[in-house]
Protein backbone atom coordinates (compact mmCIF):
# COMPACT_ATOMS: atom_id res chain seq x y z
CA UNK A 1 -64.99 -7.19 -35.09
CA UNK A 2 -65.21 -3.64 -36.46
CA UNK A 3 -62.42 -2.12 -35.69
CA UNK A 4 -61.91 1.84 -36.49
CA UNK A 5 -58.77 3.02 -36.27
CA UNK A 6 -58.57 7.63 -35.78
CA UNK A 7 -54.92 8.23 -37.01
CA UNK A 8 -53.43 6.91 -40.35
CA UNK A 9 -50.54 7.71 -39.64
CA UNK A 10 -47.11 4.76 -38.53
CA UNK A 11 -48.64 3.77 -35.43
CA UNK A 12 -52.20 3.84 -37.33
CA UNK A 13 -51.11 1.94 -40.31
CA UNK A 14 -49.11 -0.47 -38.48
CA UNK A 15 -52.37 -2.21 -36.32
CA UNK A 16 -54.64 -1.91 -38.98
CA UNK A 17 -52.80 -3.45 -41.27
CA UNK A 18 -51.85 -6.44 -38.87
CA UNK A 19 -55.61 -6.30 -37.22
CA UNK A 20 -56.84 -7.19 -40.99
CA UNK A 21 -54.98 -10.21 -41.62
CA UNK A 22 -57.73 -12.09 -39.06
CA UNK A 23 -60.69 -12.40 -41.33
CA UNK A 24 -63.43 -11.95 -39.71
CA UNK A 25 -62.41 -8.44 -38.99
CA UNK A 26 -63.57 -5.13 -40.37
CA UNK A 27 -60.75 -2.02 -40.24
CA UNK A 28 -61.41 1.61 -41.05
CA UNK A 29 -58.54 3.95 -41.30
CA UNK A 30 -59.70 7.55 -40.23
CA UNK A 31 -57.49 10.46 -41.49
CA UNK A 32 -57.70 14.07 -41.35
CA UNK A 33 -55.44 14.45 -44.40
CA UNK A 34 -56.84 13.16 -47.78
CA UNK A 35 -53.41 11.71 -49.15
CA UNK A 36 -53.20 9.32 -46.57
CA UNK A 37 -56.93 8.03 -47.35
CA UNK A 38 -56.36 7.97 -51.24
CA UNK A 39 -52.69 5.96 -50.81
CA UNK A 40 -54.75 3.59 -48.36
CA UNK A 41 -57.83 3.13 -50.44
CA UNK A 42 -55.59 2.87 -53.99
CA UNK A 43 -52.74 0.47 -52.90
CA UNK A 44 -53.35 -0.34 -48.77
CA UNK A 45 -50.83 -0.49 -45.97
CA UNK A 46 -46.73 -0.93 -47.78
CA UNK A 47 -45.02 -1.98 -44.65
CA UNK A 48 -41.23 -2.51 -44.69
CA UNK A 49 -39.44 -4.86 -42.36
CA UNK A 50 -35.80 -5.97 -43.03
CA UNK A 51 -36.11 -4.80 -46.18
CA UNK A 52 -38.81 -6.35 -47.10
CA UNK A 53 -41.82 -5.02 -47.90
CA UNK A 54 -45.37 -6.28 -47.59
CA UNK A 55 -49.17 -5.24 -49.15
CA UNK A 56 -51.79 -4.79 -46.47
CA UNK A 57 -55.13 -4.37 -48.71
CA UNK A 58 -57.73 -5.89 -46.84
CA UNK A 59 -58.56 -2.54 -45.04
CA UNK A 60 -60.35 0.99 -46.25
CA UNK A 61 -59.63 4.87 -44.87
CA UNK A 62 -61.82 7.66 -44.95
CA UNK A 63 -61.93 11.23 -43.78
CA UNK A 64 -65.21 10.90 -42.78
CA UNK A 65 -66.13 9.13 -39.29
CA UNK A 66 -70.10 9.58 -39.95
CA UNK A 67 -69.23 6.90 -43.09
CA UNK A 68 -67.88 4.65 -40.93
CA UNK A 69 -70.62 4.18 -38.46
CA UNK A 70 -70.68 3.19 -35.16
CA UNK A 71 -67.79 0.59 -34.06
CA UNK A 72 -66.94 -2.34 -31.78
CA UNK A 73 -63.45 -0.98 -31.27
CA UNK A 74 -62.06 2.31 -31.91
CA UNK A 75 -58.55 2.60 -31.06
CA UNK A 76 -56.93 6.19 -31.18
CA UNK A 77 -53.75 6.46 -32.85
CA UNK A 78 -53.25 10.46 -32.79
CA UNK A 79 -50.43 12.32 -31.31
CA UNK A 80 -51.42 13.24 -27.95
CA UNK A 81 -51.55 17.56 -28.67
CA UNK A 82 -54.97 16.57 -31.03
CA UNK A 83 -56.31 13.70 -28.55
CA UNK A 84 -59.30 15.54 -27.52
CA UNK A 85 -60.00 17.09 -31.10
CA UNK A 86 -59.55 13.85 -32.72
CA UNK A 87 -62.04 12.03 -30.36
CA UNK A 88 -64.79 15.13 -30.90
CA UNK A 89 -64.30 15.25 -34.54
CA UNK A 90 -64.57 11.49 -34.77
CA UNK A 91 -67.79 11.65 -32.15
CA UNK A 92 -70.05 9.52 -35.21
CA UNK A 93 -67.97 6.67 -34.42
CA UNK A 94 -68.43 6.21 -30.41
CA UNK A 95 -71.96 4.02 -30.03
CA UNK A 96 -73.34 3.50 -26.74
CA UNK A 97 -71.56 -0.26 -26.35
CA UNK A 98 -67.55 1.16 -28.69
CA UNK A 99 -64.58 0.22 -26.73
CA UNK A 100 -62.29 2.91 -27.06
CA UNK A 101 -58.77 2.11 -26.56
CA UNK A 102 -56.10 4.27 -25.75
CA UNK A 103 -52.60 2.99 -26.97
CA UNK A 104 -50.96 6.74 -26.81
CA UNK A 105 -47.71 7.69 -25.39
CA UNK A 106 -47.60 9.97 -22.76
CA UNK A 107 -50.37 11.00 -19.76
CA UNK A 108 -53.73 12.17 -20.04
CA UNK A 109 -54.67 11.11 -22.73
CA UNK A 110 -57.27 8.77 -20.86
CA UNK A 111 -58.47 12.06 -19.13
CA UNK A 112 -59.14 13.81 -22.37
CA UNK A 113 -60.65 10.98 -24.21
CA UNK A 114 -62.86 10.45 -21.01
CA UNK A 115 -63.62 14.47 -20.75
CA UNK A 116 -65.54 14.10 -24.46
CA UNK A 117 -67.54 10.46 -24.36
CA UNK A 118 -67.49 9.78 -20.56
CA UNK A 119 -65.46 7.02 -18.55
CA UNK A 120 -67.41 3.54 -19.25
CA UNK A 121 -66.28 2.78 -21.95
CA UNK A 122 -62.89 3.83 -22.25
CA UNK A 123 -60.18 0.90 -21.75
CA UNK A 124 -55.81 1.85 -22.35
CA UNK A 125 -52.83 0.29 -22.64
CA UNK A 126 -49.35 0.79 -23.88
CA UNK A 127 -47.31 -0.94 -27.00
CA UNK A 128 -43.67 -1.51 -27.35
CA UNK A 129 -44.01 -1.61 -31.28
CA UNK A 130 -42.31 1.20 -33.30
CA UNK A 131 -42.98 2.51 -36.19
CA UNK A 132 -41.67 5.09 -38.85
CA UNK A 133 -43.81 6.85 -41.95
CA UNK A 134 -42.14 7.12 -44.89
CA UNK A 135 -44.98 8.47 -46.90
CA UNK A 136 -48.65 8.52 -46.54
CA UNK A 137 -49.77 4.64 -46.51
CA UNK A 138 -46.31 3.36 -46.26
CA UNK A 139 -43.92 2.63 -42.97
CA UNK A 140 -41.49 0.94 -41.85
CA UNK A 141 -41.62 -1.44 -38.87
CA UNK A 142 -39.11 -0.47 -36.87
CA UNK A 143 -39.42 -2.24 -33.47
CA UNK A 144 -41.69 -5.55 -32.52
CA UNK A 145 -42.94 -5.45 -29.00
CA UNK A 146 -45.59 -6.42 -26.14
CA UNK A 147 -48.79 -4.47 -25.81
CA UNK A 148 -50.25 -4.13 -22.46
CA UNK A 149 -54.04 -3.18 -21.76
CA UNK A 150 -56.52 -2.85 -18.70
CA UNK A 151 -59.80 -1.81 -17.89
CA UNK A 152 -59.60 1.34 -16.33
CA UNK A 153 -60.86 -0.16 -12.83
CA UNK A 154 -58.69 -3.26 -12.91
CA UNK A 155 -61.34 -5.62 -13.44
CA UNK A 156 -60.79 -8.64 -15.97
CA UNK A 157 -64.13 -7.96 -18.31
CA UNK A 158 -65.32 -10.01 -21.20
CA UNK A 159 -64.67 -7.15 -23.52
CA UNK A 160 -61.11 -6.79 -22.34
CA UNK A 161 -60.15 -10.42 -22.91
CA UNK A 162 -61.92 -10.15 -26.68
CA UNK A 163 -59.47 -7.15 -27.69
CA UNK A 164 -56.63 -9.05 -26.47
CA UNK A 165 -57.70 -12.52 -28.24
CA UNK A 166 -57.91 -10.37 -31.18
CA UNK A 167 -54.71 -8.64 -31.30
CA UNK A 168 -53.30 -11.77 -30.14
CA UNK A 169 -54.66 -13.19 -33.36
CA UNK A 170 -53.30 -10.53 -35.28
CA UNK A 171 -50.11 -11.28 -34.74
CA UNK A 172 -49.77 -9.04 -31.80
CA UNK A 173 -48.78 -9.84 -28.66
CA UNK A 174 -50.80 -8.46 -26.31
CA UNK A 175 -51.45 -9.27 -22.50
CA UNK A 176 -54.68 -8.03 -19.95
CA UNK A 177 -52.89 -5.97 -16.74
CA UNK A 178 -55.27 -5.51 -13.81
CA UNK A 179 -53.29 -2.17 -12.50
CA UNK A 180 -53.06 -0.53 -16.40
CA UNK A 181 -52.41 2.90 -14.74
CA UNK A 182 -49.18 1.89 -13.44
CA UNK A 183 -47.82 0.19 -17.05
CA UNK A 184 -48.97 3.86 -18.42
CA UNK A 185 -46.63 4.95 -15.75
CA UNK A 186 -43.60 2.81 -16.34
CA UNK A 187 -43.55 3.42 -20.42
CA UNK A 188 -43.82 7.22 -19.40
CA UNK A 189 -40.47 7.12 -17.06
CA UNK A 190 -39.04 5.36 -20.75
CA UNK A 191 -40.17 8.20 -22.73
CA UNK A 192 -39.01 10.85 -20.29
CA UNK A 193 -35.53 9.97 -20.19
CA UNK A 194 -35.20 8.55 -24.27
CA UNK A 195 -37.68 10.89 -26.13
CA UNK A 196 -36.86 14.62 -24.64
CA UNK A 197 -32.81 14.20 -25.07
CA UNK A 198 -32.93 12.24 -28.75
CA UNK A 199 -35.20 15.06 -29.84
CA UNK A 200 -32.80 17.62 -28.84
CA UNK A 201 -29.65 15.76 -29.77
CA UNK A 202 -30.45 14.03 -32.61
CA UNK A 203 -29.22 10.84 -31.55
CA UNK A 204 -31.05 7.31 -32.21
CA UNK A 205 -31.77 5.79 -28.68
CA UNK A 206 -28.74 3.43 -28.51
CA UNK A 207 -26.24 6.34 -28.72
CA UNK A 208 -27.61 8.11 -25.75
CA UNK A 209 -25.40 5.56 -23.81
CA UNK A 210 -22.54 6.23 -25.72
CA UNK A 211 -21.84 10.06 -24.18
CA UNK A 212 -21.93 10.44 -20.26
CA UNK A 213 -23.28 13.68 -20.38
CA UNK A 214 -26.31 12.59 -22.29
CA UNK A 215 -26.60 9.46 -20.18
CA UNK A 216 -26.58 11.76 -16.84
CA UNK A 217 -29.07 13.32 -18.22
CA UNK A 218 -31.44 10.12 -18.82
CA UNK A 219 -30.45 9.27 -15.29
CA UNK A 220 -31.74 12.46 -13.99
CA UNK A 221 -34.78 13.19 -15.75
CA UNK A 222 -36.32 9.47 -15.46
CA UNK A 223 -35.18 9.57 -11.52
CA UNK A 224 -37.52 13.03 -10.96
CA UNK A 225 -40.12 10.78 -12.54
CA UNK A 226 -40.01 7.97 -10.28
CA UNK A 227 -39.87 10.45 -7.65
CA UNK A 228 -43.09 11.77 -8.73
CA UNK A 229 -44.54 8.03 -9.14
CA UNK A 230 -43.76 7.36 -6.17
CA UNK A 231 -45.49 10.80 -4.23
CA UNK A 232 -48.55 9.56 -6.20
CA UNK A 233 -48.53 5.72 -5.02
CA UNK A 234 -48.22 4.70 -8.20
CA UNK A 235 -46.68 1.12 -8.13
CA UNK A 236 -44.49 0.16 -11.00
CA UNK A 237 -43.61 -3.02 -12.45
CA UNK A 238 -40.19 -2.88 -12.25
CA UNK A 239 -37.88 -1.57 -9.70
CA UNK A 240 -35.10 0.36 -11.02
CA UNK A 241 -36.84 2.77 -13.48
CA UNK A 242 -33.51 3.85 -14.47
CA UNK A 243 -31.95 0.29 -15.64
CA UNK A 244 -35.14 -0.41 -17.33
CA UNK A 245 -34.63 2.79 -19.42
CA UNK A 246 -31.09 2.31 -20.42
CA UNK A 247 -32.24 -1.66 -21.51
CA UNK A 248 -35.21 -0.12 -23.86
CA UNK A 249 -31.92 2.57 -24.97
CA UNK A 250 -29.80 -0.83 -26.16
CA UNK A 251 -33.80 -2.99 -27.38
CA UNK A 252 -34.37 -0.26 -29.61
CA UNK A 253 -30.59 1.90 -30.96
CA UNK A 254 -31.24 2.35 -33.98
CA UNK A 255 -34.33 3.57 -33.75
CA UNK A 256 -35.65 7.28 -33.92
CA UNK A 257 -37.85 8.35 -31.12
CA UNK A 258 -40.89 9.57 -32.15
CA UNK A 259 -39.81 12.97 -30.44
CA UNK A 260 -36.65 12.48 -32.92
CA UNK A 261 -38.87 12.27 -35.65
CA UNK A 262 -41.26 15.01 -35.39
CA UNK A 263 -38.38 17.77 -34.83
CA UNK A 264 -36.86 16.41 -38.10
CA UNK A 265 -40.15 16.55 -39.70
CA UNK A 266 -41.00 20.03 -38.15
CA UNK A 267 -43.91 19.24 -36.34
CA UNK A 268 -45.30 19.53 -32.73
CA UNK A 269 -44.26 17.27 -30.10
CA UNK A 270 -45.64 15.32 -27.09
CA UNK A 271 -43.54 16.81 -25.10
CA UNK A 272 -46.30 18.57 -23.02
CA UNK A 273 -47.88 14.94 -22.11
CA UNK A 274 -44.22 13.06 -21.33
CA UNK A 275 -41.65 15.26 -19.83
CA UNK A 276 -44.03 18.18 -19.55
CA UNK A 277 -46.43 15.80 -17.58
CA UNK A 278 -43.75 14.96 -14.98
CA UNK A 279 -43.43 18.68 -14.05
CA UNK A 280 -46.97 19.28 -14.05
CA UNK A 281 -47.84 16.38 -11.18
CA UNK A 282 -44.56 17.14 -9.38
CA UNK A 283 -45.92 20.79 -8.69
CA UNK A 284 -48.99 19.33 -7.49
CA UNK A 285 -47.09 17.34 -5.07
CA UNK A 286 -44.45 19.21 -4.04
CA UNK A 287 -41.28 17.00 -5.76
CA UNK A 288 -38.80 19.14 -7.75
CA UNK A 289 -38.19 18.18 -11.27
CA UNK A 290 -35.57 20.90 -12.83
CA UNK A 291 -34.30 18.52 -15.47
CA UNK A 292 -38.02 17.66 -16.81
CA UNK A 293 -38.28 21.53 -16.68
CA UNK A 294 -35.50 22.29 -18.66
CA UNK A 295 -35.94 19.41 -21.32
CA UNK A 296 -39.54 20.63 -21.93
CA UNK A 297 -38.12 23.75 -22.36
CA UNK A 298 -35.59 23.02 -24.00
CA UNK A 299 -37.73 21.24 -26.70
CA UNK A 300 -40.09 24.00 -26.50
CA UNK A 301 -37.35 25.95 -27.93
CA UNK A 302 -36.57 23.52 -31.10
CA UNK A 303 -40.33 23.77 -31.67
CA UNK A 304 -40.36 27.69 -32.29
């Protein structure tokens, strides 16, 4: 399978390195940024994990998406702020039979992908992997997970089961949902009540639980968004949105969010598509979401 992969950056790096240990695959790296193609194309994917770090080389990056043709997959690994520019940049790549996958944090990111190249072909998902860049072409693996990912309609296509045989061959475990939306949903409440409140307290995710305030907080903001959830008939799978939080909080404490990371590295968050997102469909609907307000805000704030 040709696989092309628009972002090189932890997330990026991380699946197509793992996507090109099963041979008969093809991976292409795009990159806006020409350091992260040349540390690709001279020494491939250095990925740390437990201290150990291993050479991913059976891969190539470019900056160019016309070079790279048309593909069978193209998975979009941006931050969600450049979603639509990265998929209209990247247009070369989209043929008329590409899956495009969607493994993004955040909502509406399927709406802006589908805005650009239409809605057939577009398919999403989420991952619980994590990873963190530690220079361009090397990360560290910093959390092993399930991926999740659906046809947009539910339906259980051929071309949905043959991404999921081949992540599952890559060494990522990866299952077909028939209600995607709602598994967008439930990663979302996550991210609203870890990302938002590490990024403004520079805490790693475990010690969110350790301070009451904090964990209030997490309580608050992830109840507005299952409040909201709910006012849109969106059916999660799990019950107590909340709980479910606070277990990824203990999964994954020493990790950095990737909200964490981006205000230590001075760049712009995803706060508009996470917490940001939670306002925006509780005005539609009429359900009050003050905390969500003031944690976008509040984040906003660290941005200027």
């Amino acid at each position: 399978m040709k696989i092309v992969i628009i972002g090189a950056g932890a997330m990026g790096c991380l699946y197509g390195a793992k996507l090109s240990l099963v041979p008969e695959n093809k991976i292409v790296l795009l990159a806006a940024r020409t350091e992260y193609v040349d540390a690709v194309n001279s020494h491939g994917v250095l990925m740390e994990s437990d201290g150990v770090f291993t050479r991913y080389d059976n891969l190539n990056a470019s900056t160019d998406a016309s070079s790279a043709g048309h593909a069978d997959l193209a998975i979009i690994f941006v931050k969600s702020h450049s979603t639509k520019r990265a998929v209209e940049n990247h247009i070369a790549v989209f043929g008329p039979e590409t899956a495009v996958l969607t493994l993004q944090n955040g909502l509406g990111n399927v709406e802006l992908i589908c805005e650009v190249i239409g809605s057939k072909n577009v398919v999403a998902g989420t991952t619980a992997h994590g990873a963190t860049a530690l220079e361009p072409g090397k990360i560290r693996h910093a959390g092993i997970g399930k991926s999740v990912i659906g046809e947009l309609d539910g339906r259980q296509t051929e071309r949905i089961k043959k991404i999921c045989d081949v992540f599952n061959k890559a060494g990522l475990e990866t299952a077909v949902s028939d209600d995607v939306l709602s598994v967008i949903w439930g990663k979302l409440l996550v991210n609203v009540g870890i990302n938002a409140l590490t990024g403004i307290t520079k805490l790693h995710n475990g010690e969110l639980l350790e301070h009451p305030e904090i964990t209030e907080l997490l309580e608050l903001a992830v109840a507005e968004g299952a409040a909201v959830a709910k006012a849109k008939g969106i059916k999660l799978a799990f019950d107590d949105p909340v709980s479910r939080t606070k277990e990824v909080c203990i999964a994954t404490a020493k990790n950095k969010a990737s909200m964490l990371q981006d205000i230590l590295n001075h760049k712009k968050t995803e706060i508009d598509m996470i917490n940001g997102a939670i306002v925006r469909e509780g005005s539609k609907l009429g359900v009050a979401t003050p905390v969500n307000s003031a944690l976008t805000n509040l984040i906003k704030f660290i941005e200027k």
